[in-house]
Protein backbone atom coordinates (compact mmCIF):
# COMPACT_ATOMS: atom_id res chain seq x y z
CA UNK A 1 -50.99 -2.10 21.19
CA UNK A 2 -48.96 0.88 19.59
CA UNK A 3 -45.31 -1.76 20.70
CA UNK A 4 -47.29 -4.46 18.97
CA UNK A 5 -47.50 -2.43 15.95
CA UNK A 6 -43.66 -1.05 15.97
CA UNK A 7 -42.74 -5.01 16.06
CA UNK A 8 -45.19 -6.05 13.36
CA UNK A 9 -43.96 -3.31 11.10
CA UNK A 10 -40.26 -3.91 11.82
CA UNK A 11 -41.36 -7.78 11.15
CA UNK A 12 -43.02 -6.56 7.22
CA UNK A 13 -40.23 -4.47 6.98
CA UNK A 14 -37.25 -6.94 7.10
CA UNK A 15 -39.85 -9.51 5.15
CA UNK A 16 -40.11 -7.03 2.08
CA UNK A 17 -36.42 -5.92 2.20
CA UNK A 18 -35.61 -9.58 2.01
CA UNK A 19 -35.42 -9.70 -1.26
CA UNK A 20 -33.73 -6.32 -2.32
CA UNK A 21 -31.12 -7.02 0.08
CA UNK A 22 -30.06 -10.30 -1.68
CA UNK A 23 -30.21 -8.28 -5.03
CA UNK A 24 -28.22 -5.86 -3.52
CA UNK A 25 -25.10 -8.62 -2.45
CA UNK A 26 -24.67 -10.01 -5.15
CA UNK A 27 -24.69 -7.24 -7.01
CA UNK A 28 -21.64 -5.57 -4.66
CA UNK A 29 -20.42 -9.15 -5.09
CA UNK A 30 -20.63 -9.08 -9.14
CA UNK A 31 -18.64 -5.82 -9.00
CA UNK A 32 -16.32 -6.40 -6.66
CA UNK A 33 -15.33 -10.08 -9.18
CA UNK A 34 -15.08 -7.73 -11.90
CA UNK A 35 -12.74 -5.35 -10.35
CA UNK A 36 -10.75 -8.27 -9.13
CA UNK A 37 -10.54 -9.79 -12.26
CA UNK A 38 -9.28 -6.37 -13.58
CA UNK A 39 -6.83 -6.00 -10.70
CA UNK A 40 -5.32 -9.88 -10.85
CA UNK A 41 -5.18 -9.59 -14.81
CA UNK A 42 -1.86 -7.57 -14.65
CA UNK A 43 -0.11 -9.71 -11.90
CA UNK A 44 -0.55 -12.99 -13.82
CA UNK A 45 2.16 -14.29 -17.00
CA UNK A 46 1.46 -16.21 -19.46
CA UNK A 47 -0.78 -16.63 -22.71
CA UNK A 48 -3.61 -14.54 -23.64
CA UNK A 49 -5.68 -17.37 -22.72
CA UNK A 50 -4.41 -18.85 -19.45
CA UNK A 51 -4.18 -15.30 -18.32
CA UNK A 52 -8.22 -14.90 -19.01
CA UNK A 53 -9.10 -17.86 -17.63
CA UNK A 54 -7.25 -17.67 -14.40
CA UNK A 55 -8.04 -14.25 -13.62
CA UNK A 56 -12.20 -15.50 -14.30
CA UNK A 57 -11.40 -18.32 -12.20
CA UNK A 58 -10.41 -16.13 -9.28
CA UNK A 59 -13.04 -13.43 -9.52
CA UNK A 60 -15.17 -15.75 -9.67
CA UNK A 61 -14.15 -17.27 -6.48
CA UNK A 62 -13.92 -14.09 -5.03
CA UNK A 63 -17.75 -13.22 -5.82
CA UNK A 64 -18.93 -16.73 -4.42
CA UNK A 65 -16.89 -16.14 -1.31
CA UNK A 66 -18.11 -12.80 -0.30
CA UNK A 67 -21.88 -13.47 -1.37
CA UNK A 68 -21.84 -16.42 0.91
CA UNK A 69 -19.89 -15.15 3.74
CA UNK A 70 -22.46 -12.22 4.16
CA UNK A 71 -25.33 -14.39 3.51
CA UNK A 72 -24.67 -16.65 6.03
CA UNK A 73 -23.67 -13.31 8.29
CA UNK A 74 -27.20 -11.40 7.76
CA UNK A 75 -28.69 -14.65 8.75
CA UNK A 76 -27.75 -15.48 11.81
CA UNK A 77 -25.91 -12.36 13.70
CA UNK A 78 -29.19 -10.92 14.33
CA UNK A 79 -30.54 -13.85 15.55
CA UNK A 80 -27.79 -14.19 18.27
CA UNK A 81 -29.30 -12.98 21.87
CA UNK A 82 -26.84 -14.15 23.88
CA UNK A 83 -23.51 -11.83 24.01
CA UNK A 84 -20.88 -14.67 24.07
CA UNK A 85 -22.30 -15.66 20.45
CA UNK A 86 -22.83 -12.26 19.28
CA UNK A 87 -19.54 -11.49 20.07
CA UNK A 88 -18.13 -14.74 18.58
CA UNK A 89 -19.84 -13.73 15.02
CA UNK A 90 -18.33 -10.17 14.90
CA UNK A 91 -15.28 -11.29 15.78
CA UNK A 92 -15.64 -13.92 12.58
CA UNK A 93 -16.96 -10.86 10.30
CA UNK A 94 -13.83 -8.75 11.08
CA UNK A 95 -11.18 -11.81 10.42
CA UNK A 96 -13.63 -12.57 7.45
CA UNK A 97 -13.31 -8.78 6.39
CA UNK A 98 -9.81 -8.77 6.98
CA UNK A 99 -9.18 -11.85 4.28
CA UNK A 100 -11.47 -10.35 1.67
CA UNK A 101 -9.12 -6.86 2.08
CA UNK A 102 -6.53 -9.22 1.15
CA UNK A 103 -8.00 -11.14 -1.39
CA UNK A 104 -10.18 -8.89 -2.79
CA UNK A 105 -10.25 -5.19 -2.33
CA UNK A 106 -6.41 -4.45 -3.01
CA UNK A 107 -6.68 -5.95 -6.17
CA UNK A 108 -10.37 -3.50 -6.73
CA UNK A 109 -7.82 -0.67 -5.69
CA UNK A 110 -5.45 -1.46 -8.57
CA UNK A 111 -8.08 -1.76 -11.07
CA UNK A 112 -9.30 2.24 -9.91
CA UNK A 113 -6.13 3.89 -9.30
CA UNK A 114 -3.41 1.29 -11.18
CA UNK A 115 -2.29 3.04 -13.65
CA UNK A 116 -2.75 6.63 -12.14
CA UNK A 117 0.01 4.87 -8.83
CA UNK A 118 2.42 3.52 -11.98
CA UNK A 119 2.18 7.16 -13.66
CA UNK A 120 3.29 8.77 -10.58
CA UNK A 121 5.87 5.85 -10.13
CA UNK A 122 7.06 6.81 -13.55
CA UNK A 123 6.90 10.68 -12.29
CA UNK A 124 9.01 10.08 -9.18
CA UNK A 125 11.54 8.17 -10.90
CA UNK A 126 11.75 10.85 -13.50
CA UNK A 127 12.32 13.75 -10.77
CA UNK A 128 15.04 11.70 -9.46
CA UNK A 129 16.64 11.11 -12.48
CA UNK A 130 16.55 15.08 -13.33
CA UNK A 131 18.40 15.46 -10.13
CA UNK A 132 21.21 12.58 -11.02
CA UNK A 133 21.76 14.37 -13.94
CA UNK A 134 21.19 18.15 -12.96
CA UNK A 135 24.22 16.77 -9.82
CA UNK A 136 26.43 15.06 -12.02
CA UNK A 137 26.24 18.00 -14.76
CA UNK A 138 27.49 20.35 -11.57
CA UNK A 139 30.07 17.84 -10.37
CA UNK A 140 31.42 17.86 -14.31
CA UNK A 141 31.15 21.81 -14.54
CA UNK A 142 33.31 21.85 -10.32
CA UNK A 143 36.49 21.48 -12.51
CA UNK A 144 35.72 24.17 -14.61
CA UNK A 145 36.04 26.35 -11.85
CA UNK A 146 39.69 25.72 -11.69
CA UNK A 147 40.22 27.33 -15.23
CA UNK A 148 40.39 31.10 -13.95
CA UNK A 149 43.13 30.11 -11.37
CA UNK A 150 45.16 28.02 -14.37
CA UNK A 151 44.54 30.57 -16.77
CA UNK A 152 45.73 33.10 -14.17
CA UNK A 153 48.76 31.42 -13.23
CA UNK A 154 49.97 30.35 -16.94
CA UNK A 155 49.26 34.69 -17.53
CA UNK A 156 51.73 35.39 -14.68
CA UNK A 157 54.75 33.24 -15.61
CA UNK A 158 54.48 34.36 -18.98
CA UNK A 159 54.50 38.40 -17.98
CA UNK A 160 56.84 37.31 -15.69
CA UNK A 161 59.09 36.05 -18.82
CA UNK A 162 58.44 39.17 -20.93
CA UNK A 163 59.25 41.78 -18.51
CA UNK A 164 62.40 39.46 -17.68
CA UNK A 165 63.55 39.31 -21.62
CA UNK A 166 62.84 43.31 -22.04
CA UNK A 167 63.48 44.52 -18.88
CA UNK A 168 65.31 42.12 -16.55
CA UNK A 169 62.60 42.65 -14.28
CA UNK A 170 63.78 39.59 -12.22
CA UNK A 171 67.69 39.20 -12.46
CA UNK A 172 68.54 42.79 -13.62
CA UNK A 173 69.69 41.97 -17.35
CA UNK A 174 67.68 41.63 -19.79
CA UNK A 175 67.99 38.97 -22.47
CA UNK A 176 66.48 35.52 -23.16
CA UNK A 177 68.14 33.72 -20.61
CA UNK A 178 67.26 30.40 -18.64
CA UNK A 179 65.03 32.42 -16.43
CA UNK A 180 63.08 33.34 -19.17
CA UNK A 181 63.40 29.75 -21.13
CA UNK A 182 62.20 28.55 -17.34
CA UNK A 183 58.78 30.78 -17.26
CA UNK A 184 58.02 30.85 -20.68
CA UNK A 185 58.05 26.58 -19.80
CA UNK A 186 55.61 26.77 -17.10
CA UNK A 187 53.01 29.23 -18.56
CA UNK A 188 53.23 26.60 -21.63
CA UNK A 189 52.18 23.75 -19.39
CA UNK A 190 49.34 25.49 -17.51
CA UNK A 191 48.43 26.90 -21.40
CA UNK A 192 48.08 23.42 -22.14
CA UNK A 193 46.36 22.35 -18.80
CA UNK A 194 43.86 25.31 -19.67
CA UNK A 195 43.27 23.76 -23.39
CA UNK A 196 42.18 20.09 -21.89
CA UNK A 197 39.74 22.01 -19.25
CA UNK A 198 38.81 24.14 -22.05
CA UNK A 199 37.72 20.87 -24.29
CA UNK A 200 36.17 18.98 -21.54
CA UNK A 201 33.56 21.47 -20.79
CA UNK A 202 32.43 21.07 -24.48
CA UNK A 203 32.05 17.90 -23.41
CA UNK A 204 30.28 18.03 -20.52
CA UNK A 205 27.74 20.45 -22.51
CA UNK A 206 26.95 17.70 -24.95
CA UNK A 207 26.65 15.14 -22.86
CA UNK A 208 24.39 17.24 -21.03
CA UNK A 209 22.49 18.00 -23.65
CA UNK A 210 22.00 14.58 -24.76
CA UNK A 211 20.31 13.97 -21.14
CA UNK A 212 18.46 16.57 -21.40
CA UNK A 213 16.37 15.11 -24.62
CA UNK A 214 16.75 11.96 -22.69
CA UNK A 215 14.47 13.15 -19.81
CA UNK A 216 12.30 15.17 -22.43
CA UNK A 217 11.59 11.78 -23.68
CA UNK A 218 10.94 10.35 -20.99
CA UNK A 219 8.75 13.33 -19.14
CA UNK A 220 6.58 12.45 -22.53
CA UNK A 221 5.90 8.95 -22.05
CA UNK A 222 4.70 10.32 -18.13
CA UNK A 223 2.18 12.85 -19.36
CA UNK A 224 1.02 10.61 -22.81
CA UNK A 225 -2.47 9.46 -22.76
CA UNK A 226 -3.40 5.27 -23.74
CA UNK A 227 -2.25 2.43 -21.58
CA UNK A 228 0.48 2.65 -18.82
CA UNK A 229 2.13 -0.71 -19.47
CA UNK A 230 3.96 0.10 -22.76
CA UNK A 231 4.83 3.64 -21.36
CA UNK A 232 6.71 1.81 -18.76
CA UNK A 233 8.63 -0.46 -20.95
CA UNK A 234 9.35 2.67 -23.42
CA UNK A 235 10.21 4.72 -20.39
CA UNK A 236 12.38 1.51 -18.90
CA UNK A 237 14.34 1.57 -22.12
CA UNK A 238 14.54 5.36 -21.82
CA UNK A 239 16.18 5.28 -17.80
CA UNK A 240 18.94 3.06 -19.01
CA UNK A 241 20.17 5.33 -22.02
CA UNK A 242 19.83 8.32 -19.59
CA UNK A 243 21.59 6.28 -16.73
CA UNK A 244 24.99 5.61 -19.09
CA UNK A 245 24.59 9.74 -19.70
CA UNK A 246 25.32 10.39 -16.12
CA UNK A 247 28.21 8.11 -15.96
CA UNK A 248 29.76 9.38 -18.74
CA UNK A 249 29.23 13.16 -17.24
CA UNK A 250 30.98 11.39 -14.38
CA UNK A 251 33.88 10.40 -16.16
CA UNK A 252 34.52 13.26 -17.83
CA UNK A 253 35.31 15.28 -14.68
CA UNK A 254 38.49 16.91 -15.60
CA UNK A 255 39.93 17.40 -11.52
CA UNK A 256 41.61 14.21 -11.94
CA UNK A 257 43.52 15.46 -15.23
CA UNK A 258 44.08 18.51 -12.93
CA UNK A 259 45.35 16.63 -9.98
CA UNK A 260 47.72 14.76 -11.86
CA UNK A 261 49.30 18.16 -13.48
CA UNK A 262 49.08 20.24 -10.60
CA UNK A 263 51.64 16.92 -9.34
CA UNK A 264 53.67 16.84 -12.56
CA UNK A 265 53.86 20.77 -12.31
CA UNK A 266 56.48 20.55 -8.62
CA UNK A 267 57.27 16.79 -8.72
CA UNK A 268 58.40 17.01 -12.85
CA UNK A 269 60.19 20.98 -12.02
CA UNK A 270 63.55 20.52 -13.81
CA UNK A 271 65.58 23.95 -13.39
CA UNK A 272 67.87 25.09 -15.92
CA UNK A 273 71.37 25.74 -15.48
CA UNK A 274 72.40 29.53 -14.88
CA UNK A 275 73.95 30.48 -18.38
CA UNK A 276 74.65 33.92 -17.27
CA UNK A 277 78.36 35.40 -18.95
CA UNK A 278 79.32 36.34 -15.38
CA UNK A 279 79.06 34.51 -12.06
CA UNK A 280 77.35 37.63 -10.62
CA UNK A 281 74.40 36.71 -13.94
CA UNK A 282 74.26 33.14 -12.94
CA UNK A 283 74.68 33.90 -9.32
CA UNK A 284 71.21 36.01 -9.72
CA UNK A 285 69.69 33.35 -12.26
CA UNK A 286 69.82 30.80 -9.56
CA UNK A 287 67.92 33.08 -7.38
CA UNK A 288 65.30 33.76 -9.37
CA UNK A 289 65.10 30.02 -10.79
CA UNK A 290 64.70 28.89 -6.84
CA UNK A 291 62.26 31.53 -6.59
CA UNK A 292 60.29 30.61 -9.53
CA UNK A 293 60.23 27.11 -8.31
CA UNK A 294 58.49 28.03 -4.89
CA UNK A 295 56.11 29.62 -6.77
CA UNK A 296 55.53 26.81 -8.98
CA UNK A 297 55.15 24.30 -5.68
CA UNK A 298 52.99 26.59 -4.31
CA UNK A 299 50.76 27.48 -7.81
CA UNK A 300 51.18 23.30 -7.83
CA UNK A 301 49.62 22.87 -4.06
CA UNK A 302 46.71 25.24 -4.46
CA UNK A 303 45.82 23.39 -8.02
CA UNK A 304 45.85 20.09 -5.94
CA UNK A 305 43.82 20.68 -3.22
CA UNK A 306 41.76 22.57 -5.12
CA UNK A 307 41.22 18.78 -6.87
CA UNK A 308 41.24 17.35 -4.19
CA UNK A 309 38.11 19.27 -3.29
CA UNK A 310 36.33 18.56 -6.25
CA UNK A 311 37.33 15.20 -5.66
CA UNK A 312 35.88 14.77 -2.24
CA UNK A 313 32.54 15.58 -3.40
CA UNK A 314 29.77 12.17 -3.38
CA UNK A 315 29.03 10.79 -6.55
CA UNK A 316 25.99 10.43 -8.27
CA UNK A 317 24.98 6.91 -6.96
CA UNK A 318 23.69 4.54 -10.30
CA UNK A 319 19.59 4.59 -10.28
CA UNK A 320 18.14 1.03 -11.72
CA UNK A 321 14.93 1.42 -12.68
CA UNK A 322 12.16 -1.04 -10.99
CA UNK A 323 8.92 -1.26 -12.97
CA UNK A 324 6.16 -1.40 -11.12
CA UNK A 325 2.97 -3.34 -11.78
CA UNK A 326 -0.34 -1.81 -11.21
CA UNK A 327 -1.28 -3.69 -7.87
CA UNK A 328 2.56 -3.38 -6.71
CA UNK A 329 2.33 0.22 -7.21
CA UNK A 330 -1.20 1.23 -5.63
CA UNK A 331 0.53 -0.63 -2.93
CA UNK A 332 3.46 1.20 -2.50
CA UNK A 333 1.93 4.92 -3.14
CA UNK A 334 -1.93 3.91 -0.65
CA UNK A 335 -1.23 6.96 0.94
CA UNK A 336 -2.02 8.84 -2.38
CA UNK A 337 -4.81 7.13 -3.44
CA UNK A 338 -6.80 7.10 -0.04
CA UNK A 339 -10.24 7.70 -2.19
CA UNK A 340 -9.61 4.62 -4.23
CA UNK A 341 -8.81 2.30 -1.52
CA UNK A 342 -11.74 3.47 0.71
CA UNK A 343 -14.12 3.09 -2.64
CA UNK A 344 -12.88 -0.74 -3.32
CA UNK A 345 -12.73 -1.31 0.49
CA UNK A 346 -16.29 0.00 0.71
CA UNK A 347 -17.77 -1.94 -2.12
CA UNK A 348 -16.07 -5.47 -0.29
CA UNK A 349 -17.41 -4.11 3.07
CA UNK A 350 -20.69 -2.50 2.56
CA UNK A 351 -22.59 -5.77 3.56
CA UNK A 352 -21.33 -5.18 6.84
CA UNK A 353 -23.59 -2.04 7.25
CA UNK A 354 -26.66 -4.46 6.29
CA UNK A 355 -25.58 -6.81 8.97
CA UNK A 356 -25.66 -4.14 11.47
CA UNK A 357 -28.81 -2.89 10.64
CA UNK A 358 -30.48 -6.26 10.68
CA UNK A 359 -28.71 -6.56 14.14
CA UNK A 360 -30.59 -3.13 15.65
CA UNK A 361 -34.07 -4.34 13.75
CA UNK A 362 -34.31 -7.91 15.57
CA UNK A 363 -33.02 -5.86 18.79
CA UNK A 364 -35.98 -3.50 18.35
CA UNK A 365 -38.33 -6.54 17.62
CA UNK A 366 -37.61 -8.23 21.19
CA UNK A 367 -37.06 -5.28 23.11
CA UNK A 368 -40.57 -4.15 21.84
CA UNK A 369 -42.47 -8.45 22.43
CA UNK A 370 -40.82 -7.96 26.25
CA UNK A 371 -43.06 -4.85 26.80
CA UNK A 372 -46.26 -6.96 25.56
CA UNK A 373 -48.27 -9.43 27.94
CA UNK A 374 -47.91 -13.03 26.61
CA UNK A 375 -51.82 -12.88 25.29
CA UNK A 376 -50.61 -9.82 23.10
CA UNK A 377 -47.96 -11.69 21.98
CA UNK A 378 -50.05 -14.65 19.51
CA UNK A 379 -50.57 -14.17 16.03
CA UNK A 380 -53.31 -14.49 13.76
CA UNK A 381 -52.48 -17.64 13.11
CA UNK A 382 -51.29 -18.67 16.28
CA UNK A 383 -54.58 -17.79 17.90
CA UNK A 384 -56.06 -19.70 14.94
CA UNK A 385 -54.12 -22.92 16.06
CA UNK A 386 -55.16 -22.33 19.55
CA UNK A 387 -59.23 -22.30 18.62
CA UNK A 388 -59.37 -25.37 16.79
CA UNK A 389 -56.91 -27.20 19.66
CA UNK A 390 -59.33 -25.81 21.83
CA UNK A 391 -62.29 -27.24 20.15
CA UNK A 392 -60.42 -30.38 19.56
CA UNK A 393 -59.60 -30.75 23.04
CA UNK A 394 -63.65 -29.83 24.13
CA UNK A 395 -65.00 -32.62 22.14
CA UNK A 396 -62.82 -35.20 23.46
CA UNK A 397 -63.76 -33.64 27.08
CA UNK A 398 -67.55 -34.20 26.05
CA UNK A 399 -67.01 -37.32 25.02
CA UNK A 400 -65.14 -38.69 27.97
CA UNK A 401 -67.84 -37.18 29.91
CA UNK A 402 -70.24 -38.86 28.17
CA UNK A 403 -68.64 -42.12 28.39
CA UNK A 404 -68.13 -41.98 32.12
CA UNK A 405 -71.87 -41.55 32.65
CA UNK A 406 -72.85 -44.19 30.70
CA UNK A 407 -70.58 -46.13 32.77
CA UNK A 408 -71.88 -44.86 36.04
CA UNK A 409 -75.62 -45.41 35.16
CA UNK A 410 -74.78 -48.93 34.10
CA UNK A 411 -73.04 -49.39 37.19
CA UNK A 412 -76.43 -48.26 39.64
CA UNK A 413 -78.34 -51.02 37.75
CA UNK A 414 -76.13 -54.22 38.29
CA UNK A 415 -76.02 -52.67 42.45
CA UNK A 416 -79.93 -52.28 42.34
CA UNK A 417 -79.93 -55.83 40.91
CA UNK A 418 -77.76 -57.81 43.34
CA UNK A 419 -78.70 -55.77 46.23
CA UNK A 420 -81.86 -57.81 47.45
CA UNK A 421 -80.46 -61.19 47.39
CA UNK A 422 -77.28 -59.77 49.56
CA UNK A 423 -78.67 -57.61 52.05
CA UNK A 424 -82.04 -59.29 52.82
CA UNK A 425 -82.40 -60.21 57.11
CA UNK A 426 -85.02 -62.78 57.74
CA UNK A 427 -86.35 -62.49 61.35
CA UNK A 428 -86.92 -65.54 63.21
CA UNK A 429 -88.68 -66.07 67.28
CA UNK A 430 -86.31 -65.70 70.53
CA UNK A 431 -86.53 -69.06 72.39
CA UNK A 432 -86.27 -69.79 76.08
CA UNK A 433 -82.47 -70.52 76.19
CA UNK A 434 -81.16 -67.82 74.17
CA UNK A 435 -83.40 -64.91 76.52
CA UNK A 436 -82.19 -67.10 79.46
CA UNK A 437 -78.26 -66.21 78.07
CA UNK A 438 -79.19 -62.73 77.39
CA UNK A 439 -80.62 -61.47 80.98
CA UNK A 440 -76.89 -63.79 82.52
CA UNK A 441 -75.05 -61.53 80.46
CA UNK A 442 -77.31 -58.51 81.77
């Protein structure tokens, strides 16, 4: 009795529920259209208009097609005893599931986390772009490092000229002679190499200044509150201002400039002629003018592959910009917005759970009519059914009894009636010839 009343109850309870769980789908079914609707709104193009109507269109398609497919699901999955067709059902809810993930919940995702994935696309590309610039600033500033060494050099030949005009530090007499004329010429040229390196960092400071309010501009349009779309476009217009900053930083790199004069400095070397008064003068002038051309070859070499270095380095690849939609981007950044897409998974999904449940409840029920003897088995109204075929089935017993003895009785008459006239024996006298064949046969 105590099984009978686990079934019954599980029976009432999946009766009253009926109801609330219909309630209950289409209202996951309502929400999940209106998420959709907010989701496909930003893919589509168009008018104002078409764009409304489309995306309604397709929500509402969306709604229809989940209510029904888990209708027809808590209907007859828990009805399903035999595996084969149980099996065959879940096997349809999970391709079924698998299409309204596609059609449905990644578009629920964009309309939760949309514009929080195309804020942090916006963020990402804006960190890359600080690096683009912060690498080609340093590439800019790599020449600059050659200044001390040119500044050095140009310092040298010109001591090297004064101590040679007051002393003769190099050929013994002093005097302005070509030796002199010679170094005052190169410290000149690496004077005026120093000057172009000089105005090419101011340059590269304004230029990097300029990208700097570029990306200040652009980290505000990241952080700013209101709708992510026009952000985008602002910050779009933004990336390609700050992307021709960074080539120009890149073209202003002055080791080129210093390549070529470090070139011009052994390959364009014209030496005087010795204008010394005596042969001994000119003799040692032509020393020191070989000598000052070694040093200029190898003041030229170290200048070069000092460029060469500089040169050598990667440049700052060009960065297009790619805006994102709002379901392209929740897309490509689901790994940061695992909440969302388990939230507008779930609210596609959650019928699935009432499926299940309805599963384990009709389980219960015949698990729990198996233990009961077939008597304890009949309803109220089954038992009522049974009664009145019972009585129905009595009275025609009654009155086919009833008719058979009226046909028996009526049957003894008509034999008590013809019997007389069929079985009467009249006796008649033995004469002498028929007792005369009976003792012969004796």
């Amino acid at each position: 009795m105590q099984e009978r009343n686990s079934a019954t109850k599980i029976r009432n309870g999946i009766d009253n529920l009926e109801v609330i769980s219909r309630f209950a789908l289409a209202i996951l079914a309502l929400a999940s259209g209106v998420y959709t609707y907010l989701g496909v709104r930003s893919l589509l193009d168009g008018s104002s208009t078409q764009v409304f109507f489309a995306a309604v269109i397709y929500s509402t398609a969306v709604s229809v097609a989940i209510y029904a497919f888990w209708t027809y699901l808590m209907k007859f999955v828990p009805l399903m005893q035999d595996g084969a067709r149980r099996f065959a059902l879940f096997g349809t809810m999970i391709l079924g599931s698998m299409m309204i993930i596609a059609m449905s919940s990644w578009l629920n995702a964009a309309a939760l986390a949309g514009s929080a994935a195309t804020e942090q696309h916006l963020a990402l590309q804006l960190e890359g772009y600080v690096e683009d610039l912060d690498k080609a600033h340093a590439n800019a500033l790599s020449a600059q490092s050659l200044l001390p060494d040119v500044m050095r050099a140009s310092e040298r030949f010109k001591r090297l000229g004064i101590e040679e005009r007051t002393s003769g530090a190099l050929t013994g007499t002093s005097g302005s002679g070509s030796v002199v004329q010679l170094l005052n010429q190169m410290g000149n040229q690496l004077d005026e190499l120093t000057g172009t390196i000089t105005d090419s960092k101011q340059e590269t400071t304004d230029l990097f200044a300029t990208g700097r309010e570029q990306l200040e501009k652009m980290r505000t349009l990241v952080s700013a509150s209101g709708a992510v779309q026009p952000r985008a476009d602002q910050f779009a217009s933004e990336a390609i201002l700050l992307a021709g900053v960074i080539a120009s930083l890149q073209e202003t790199s002055i080791a080129p400039s210093v390549r070529r004069a470090a070139e011009d400095l052994s390959l364009g070397f014209i030496a005087p002629i010795a204008d010394g008064n005596s042969q001994d003068l000119a003799t040692r002038q032509s020393t020191v003018i070989d000598n000052v051309k070694a040093s200029v070859e190898a003041q030229s070499n170290a200048l070069a592959n000092a460029a060469d270095d500089i040169l050598a380095e990667p440049k700052v690849p060009s960065r297009r910009f790619v805006p994102l939609s709002s379901a392209e981007a929740v897309l490509r950044y689901a790994g940061d917005f695992v909440p969302s897409w388990a939230g507008a998974i779930s609210i596609d999904l959650l019928p699935a759970i009432l499926v299940l449940i309805l599963s384990i409840a009709h389980s219960a029920i015949r698990q729990e009519d198996e233990k009961l003897d077939p008597a304890e088995q009949i309803t109220a109204g089954e038992m009522m059914r049974a009664v009145a075929l019972h009585n129905k089935l009595s009275i025609a017993d009654q009155d086919a009894q009833s008719q058979q003895a009226a046909a028996t009785a009526t049957g003894k008459e008509t034999v008590a009636k013809e019997q007389p006239s069929s079985n009467t024996t009249v006796l008649r006298p033995v004469d002498s010839e028929q007792r005369k064949r009976i003792e012969e046969s004796r």
